[in-house]
PDB file of N, CA and C in Angstrom:
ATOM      1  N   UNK A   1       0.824  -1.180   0.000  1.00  0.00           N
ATOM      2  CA  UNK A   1       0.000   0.000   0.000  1.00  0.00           C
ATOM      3  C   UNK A   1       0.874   1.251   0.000  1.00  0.00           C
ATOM      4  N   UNK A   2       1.779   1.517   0.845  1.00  0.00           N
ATOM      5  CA  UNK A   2       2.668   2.248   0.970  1.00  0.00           C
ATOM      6  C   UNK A   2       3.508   3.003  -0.387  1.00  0.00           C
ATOM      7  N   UNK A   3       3.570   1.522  -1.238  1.00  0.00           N
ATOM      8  CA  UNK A   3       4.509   1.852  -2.321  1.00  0.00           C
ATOM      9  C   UNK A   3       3.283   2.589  -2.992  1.00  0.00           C
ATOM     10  N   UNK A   4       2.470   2.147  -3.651  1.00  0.00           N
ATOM     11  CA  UNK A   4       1.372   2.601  -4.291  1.00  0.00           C
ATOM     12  C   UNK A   4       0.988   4.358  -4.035  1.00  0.00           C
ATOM     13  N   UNK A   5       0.642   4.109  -2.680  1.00  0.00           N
ATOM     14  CA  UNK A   5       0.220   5.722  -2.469  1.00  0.00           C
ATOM     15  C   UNK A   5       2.010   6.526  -2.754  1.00  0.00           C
ATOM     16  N   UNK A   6       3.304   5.808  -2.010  1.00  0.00           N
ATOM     17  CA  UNK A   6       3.945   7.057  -2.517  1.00  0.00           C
ATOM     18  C   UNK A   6       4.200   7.337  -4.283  1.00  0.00           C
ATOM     19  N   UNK A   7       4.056   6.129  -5.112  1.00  0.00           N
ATOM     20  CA  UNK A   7       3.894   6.622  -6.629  1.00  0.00           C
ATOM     21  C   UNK A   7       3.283   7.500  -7.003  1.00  0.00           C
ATOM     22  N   UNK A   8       2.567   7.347  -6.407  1.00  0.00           N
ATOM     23  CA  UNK A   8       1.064   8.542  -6.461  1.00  0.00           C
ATOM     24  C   UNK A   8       1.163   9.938  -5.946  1.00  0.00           C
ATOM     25  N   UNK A   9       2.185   9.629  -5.067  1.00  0.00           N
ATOM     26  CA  UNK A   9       2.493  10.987  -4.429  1.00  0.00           C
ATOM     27  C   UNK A   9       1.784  11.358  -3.456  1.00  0.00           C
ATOM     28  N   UNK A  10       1.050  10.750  -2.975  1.00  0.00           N
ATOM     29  CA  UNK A  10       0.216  11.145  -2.001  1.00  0.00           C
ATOM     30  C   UNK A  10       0.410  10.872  -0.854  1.00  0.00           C
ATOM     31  N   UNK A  11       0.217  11.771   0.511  1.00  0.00           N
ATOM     32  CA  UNK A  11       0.702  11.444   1.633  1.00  0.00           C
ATOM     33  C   UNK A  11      -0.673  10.817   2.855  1.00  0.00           C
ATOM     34  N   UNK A  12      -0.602  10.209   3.393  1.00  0.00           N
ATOM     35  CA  UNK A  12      -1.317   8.999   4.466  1.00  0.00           C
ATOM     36  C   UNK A  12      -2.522   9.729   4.234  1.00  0.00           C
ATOM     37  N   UNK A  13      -2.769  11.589   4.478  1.00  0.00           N
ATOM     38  CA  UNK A  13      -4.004  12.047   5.348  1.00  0.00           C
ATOM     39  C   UNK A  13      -4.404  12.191   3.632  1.00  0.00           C
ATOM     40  N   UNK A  14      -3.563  12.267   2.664  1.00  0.00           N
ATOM     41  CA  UNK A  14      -4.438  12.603   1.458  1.00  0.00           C
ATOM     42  C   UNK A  14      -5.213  11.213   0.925  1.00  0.00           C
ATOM     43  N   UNK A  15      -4.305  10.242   0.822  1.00  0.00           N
ATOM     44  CA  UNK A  15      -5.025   8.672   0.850  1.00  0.00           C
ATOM     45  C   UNK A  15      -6.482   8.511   1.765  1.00  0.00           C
ATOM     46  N   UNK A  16      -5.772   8.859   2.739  1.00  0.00           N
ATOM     47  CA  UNK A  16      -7.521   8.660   3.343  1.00  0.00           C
ATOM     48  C   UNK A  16      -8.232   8.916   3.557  1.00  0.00           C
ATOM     49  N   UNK A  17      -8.260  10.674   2.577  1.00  0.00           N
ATOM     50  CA  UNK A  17      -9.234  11.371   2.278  1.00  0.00           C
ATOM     51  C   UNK A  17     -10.044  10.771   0.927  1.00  0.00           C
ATOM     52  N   UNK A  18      -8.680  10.270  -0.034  1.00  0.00           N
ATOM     53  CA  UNK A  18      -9.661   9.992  -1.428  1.00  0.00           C
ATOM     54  C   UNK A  18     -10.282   8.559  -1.000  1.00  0.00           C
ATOM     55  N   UNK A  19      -9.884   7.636  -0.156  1.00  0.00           N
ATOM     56  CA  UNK A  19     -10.627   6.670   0.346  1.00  0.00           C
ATOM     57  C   UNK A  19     -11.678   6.324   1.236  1.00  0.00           C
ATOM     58  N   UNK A  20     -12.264   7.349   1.511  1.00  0.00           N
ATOM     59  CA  UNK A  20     -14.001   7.622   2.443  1.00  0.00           C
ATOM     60  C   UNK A  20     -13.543   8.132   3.792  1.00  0.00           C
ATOM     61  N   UNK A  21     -12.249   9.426   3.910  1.00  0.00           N
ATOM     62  CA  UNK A  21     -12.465   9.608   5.503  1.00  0.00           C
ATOM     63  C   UNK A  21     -11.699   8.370   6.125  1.00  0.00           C
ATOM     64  N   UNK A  22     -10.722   7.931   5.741  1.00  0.00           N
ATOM     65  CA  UNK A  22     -10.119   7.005   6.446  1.00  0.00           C
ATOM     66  C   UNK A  22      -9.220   7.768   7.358  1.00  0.00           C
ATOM     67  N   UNK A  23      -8.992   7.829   8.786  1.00  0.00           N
ATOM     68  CA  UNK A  23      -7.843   8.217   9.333  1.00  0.00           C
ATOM     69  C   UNK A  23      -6.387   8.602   8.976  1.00  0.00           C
ATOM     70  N   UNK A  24      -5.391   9.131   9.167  1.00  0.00           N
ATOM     71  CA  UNK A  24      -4.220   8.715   8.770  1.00  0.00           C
ATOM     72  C   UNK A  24      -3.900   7.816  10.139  1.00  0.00           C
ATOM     73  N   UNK A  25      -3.748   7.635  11.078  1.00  0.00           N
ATOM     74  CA  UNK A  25      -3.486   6.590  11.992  1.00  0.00           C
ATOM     75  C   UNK A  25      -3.921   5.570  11.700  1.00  0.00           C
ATOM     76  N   UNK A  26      -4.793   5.325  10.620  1.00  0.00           N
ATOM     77  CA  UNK A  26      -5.701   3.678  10.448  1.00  0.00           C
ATOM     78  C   UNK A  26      -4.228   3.661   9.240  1.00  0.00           C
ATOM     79  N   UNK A  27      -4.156   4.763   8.340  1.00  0.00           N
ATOM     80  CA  UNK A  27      -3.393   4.632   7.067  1.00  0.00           C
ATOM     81  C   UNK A  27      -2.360   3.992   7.682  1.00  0.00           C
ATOM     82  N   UNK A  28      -1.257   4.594   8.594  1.00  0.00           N
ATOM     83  CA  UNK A  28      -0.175   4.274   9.036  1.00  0.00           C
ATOM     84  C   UNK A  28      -0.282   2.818   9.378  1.00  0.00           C
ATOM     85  N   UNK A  29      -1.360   2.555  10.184  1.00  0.00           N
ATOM     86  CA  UNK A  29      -1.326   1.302  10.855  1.00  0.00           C
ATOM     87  C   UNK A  29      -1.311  -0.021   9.800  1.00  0.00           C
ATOM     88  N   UNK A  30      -2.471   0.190   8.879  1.00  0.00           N
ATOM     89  CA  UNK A  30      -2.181  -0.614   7.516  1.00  0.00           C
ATOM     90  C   UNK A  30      -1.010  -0.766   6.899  1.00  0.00           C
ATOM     91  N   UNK A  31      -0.148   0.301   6.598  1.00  0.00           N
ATOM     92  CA  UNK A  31       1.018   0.004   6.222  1.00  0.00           C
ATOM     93  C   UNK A  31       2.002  -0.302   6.842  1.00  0.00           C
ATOM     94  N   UNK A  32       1.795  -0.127   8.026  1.00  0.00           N
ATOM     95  CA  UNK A  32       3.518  -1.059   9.087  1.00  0.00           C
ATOM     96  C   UNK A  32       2.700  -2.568   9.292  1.00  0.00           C
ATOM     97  N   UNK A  33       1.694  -3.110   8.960  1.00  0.00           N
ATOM     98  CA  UNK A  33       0.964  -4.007   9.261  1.00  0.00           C
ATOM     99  C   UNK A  33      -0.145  -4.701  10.748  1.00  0.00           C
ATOM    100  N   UNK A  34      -0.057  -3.331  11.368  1.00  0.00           N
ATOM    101  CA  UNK A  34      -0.416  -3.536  12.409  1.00  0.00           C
ATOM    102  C   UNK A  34      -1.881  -3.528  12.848  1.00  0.00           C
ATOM    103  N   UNK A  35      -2.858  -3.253  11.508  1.00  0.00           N
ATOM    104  CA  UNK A  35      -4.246  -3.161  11.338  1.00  0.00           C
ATOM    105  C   UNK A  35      -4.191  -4.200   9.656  1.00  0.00           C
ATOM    106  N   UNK A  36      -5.069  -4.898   9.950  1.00  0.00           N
ATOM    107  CA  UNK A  36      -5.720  -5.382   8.543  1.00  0.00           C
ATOM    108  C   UNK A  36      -6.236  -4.218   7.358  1.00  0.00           C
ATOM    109  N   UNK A  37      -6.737  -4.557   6.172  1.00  0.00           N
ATOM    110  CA  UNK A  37      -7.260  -4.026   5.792  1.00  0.00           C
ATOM    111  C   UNK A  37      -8.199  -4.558   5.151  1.00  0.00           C
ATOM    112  N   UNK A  38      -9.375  -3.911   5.594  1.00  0.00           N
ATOM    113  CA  UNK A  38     -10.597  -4.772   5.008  1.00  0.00           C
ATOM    114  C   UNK A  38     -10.904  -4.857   3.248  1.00  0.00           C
ATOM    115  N   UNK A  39     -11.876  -5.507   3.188  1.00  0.00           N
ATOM    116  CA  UNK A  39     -12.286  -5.643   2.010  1.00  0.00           C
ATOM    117  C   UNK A  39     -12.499  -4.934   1.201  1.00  0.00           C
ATOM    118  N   UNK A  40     -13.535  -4.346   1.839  1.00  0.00           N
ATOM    119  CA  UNK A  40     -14.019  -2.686   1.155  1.00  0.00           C
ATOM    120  C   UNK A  40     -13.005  -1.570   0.733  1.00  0.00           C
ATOM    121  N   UNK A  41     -12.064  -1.465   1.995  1.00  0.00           N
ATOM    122  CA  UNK A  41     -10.830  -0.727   1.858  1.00  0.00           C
ATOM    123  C   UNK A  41     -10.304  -1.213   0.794  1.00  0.00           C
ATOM    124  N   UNK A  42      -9.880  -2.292   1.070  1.00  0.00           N
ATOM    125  CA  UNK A  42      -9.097  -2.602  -0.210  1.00  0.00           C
ATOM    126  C   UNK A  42      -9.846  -2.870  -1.888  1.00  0.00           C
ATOM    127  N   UNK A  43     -10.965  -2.683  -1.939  1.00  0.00           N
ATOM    128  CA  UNK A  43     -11.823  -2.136  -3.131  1.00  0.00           C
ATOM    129  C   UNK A  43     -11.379  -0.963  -3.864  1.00  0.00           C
ATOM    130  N   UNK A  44     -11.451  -0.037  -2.734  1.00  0.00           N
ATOM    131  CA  UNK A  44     -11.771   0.899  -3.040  1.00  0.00           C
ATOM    132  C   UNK A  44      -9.868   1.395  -3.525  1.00  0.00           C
ATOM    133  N   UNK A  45      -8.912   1.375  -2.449  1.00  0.00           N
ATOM    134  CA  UNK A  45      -7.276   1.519  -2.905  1.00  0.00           C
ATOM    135  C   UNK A  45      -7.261   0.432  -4.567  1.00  0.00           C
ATOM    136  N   UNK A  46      -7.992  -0.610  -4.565  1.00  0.00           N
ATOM    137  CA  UNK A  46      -7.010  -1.171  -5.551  1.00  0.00           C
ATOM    138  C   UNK A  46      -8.147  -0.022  -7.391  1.00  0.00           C
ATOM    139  N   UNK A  47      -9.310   0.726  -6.973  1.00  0.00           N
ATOM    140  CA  UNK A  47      -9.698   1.247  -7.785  1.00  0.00           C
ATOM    141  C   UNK A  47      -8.963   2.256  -7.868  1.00  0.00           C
ATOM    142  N   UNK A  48      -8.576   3.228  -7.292  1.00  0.00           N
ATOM    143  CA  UNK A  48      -7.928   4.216  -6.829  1.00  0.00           C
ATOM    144  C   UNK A  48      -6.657   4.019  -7.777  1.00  0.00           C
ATOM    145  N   UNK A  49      -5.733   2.971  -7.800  1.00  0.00           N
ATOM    146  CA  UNK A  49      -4.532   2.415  -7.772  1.00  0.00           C
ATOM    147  C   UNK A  49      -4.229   1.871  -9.181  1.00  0.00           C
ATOM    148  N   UNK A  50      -5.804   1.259  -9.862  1.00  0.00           N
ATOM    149  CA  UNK A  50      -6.171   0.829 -10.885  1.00  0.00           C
ATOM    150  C   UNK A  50      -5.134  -0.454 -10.917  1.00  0.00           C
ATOM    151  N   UNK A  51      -5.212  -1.467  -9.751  1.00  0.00           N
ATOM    152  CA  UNK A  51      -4.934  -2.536  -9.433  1.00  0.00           C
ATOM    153  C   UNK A  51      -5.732  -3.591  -9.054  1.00  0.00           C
ATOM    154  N   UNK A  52      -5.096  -5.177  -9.136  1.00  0.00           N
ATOM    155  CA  UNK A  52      -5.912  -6.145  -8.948  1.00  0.00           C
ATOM    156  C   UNK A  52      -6.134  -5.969  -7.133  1.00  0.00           C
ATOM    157  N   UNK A  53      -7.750  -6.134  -6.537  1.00  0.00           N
ATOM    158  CA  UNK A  53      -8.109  -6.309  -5.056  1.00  0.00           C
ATOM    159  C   UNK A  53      -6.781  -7.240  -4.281  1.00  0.00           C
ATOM    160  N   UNK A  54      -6.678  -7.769  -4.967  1.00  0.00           N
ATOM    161  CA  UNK A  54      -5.623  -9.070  -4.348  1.00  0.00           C
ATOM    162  C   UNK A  54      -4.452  -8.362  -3.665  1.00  0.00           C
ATOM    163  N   UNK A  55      -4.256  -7.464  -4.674  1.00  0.00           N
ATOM    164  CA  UNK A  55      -2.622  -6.587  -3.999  1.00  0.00           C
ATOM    165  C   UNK A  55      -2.465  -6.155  -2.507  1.00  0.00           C
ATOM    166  N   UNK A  56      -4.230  -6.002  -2.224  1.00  0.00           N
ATOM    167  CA  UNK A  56      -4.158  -5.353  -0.575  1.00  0.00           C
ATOM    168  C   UNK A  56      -4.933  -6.266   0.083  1.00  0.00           C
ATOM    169  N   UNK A  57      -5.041  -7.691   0.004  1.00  0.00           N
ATOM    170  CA  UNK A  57      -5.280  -8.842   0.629  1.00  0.00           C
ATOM    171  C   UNK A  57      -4.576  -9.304   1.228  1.00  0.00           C
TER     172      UNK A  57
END
């Protein structure tokens, strides 16, 4: 996830603005692995990302 959003250029609080209001503390936590990321979440990043769902499974 990490790599993705920094290609993108985008930093944690901007990610989880274009992703419904996600925290940046949920962001962070997803990417050091210390929170899952759900399904939906990961719907919505791998549209975002224009990647297969699987990548954030």
């Amino acid at each position: 996830m990490k790599t993705y959003r920094s290609m993108a250029g985008l930093t944690q609080t901007e990610l989880g603005k274009k992703i419904g209001g996600i925290p940046r503390s949920h962001i962070s936590a997803m990417e050091s692995g210390t929170r899952s990321i759900g399904k939906e979440i990961a719907k919505k990043l791998a549209e975002l990302f224009g990647v297969s769902v699987d990548m954030f499974l």
